[in-house]
C-alpha atoms as a PDB file:
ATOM      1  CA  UNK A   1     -24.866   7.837 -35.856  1.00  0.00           C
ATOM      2  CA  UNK A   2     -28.565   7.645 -34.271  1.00  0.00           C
ATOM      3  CA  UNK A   3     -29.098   8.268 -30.796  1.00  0.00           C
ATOM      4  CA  UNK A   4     -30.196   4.789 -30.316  1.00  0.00           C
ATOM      5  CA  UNK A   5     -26.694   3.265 -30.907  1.00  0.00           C
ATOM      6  CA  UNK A   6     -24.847   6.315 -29.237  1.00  0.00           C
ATOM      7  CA  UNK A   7     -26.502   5.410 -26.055  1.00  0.00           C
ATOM      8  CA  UNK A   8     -25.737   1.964 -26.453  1.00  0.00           C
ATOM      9  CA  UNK A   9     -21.922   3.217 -26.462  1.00  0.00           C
ATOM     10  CA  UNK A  10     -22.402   5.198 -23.607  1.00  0.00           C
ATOM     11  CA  UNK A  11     -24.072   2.394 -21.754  1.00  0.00           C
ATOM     12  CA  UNK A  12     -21.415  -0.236 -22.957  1.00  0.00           C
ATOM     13  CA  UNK A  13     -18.622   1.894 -22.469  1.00  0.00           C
ATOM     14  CA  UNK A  14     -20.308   2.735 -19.309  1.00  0.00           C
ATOM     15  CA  UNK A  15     -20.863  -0.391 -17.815  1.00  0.00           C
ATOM     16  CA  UNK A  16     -16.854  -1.381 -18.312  1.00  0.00           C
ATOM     17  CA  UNK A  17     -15.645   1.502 -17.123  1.00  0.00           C
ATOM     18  CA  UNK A  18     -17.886   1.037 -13.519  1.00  0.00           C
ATOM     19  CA  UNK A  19     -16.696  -3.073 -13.602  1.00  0.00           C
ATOM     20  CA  UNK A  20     -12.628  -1.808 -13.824  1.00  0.00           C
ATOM     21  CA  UNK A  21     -13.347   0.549 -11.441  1.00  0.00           C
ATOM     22  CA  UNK A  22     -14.662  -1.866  -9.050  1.00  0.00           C
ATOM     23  CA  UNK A  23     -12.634  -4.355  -9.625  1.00  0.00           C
ATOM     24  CA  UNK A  24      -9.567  -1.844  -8.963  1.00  0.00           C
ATOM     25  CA  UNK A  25     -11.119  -0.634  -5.628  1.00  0.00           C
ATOM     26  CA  UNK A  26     -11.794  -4.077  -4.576  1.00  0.00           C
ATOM     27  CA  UNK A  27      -8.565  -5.316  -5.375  1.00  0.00           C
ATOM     28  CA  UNK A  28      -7.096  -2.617  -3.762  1.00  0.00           C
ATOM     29  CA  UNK A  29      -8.961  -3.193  -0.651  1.00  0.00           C
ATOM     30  CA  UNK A  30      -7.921  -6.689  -0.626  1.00  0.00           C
ATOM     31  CA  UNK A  31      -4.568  -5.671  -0.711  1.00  0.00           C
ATOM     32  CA  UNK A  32      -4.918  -3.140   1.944  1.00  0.00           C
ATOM     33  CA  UNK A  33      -6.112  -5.642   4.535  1.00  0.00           C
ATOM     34  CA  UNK A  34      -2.701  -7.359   4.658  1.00  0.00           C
ATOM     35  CA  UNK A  35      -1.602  -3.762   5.792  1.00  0.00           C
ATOM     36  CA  UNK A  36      -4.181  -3.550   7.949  1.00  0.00           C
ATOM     37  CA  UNK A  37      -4.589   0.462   7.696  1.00  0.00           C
ATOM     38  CA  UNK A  38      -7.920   2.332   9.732  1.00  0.00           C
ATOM     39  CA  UNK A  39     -10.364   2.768   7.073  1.00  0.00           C
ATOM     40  CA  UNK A  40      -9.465   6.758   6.685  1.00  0.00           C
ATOM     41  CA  UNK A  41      -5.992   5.878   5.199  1.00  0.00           C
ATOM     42  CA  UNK A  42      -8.044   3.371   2.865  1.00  0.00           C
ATOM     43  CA  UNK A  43     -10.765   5.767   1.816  1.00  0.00           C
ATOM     44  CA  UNK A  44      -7.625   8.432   1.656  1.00  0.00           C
ATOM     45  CA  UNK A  45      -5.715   6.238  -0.786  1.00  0.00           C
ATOM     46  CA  UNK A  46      -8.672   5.473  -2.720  1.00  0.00           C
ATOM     47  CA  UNK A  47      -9.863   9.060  -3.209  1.00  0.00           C
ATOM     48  CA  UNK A  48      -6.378  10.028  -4.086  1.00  0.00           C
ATOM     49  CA  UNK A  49      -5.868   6.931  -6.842  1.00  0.00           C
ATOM     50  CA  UNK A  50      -9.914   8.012  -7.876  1.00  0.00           C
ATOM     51  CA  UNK A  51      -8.407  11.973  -8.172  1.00  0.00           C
ATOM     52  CA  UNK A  52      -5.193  10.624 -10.760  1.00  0.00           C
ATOM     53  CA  UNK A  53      -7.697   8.801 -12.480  1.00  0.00           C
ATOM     54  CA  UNK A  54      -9.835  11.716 -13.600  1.00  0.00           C
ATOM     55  CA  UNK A  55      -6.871  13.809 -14.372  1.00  0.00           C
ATOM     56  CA  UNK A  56      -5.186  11.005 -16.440  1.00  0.00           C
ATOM     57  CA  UNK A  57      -8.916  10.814 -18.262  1.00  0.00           C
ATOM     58  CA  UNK A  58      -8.954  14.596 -18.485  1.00  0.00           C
ATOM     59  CA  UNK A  59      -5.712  14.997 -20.190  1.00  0.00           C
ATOM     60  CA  UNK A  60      -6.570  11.807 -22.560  1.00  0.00           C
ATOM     61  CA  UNK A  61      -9.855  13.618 -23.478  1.00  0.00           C
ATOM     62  CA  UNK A  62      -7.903  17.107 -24.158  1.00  0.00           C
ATOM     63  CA  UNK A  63      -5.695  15.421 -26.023  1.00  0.00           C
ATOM     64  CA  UNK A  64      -8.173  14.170 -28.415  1.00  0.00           C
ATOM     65  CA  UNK A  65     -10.027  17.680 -28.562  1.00  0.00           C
ATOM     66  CA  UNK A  66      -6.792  19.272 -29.861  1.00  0.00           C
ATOM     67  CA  UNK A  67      -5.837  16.421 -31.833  1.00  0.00           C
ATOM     68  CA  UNK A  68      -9.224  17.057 -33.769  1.00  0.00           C
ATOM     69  CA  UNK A  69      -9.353  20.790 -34.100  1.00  0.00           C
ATOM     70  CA  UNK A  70      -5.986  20.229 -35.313  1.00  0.00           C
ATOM     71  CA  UNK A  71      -5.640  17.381 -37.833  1.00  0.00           C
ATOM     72  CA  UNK A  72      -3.666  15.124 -39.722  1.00  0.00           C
ATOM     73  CA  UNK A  73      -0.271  16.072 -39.406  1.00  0.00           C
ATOM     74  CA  UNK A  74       0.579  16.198 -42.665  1.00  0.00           C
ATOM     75  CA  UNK A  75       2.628  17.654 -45.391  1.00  0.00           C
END
């Protein structure tokens, strides 16, 4: 693949990834106004759903590592 189009899949995949993630916070602060929480439960809550997101991505990304030093599974 040439570098040209592997940035363009870092940028693409890029630019999704930063419009879920701010539609998630935003949503989530929209939510959290109902509540009406001080803003260091809100940043708390959002660093802690911001921590299980790079662990769930983290595990996903292992996961593919092995699956490729491994292989097919088959027989």
């Amino acid at each position: 693949m040439r570098p040209v189009h592997l940035i363009g899949l870092f940028l693409w995949r890029g630019g999704i990834l930063l419009a879920a993630v701010t539609a998630a916070i935003e949503s989530m602060r929209l939510l959290l106004k109902f509540v009406d929480l001080p803003a260091e439960l809100e940043l708390g809550v959002v660093f802690v759903l911001a921590g299980l997101a790079l662990v769930l991505i983290s595990l996903v990304l292992e996961r593919l590592r092995d699956y490729r030093s491994e292989g097919p599974l088959r027989e």
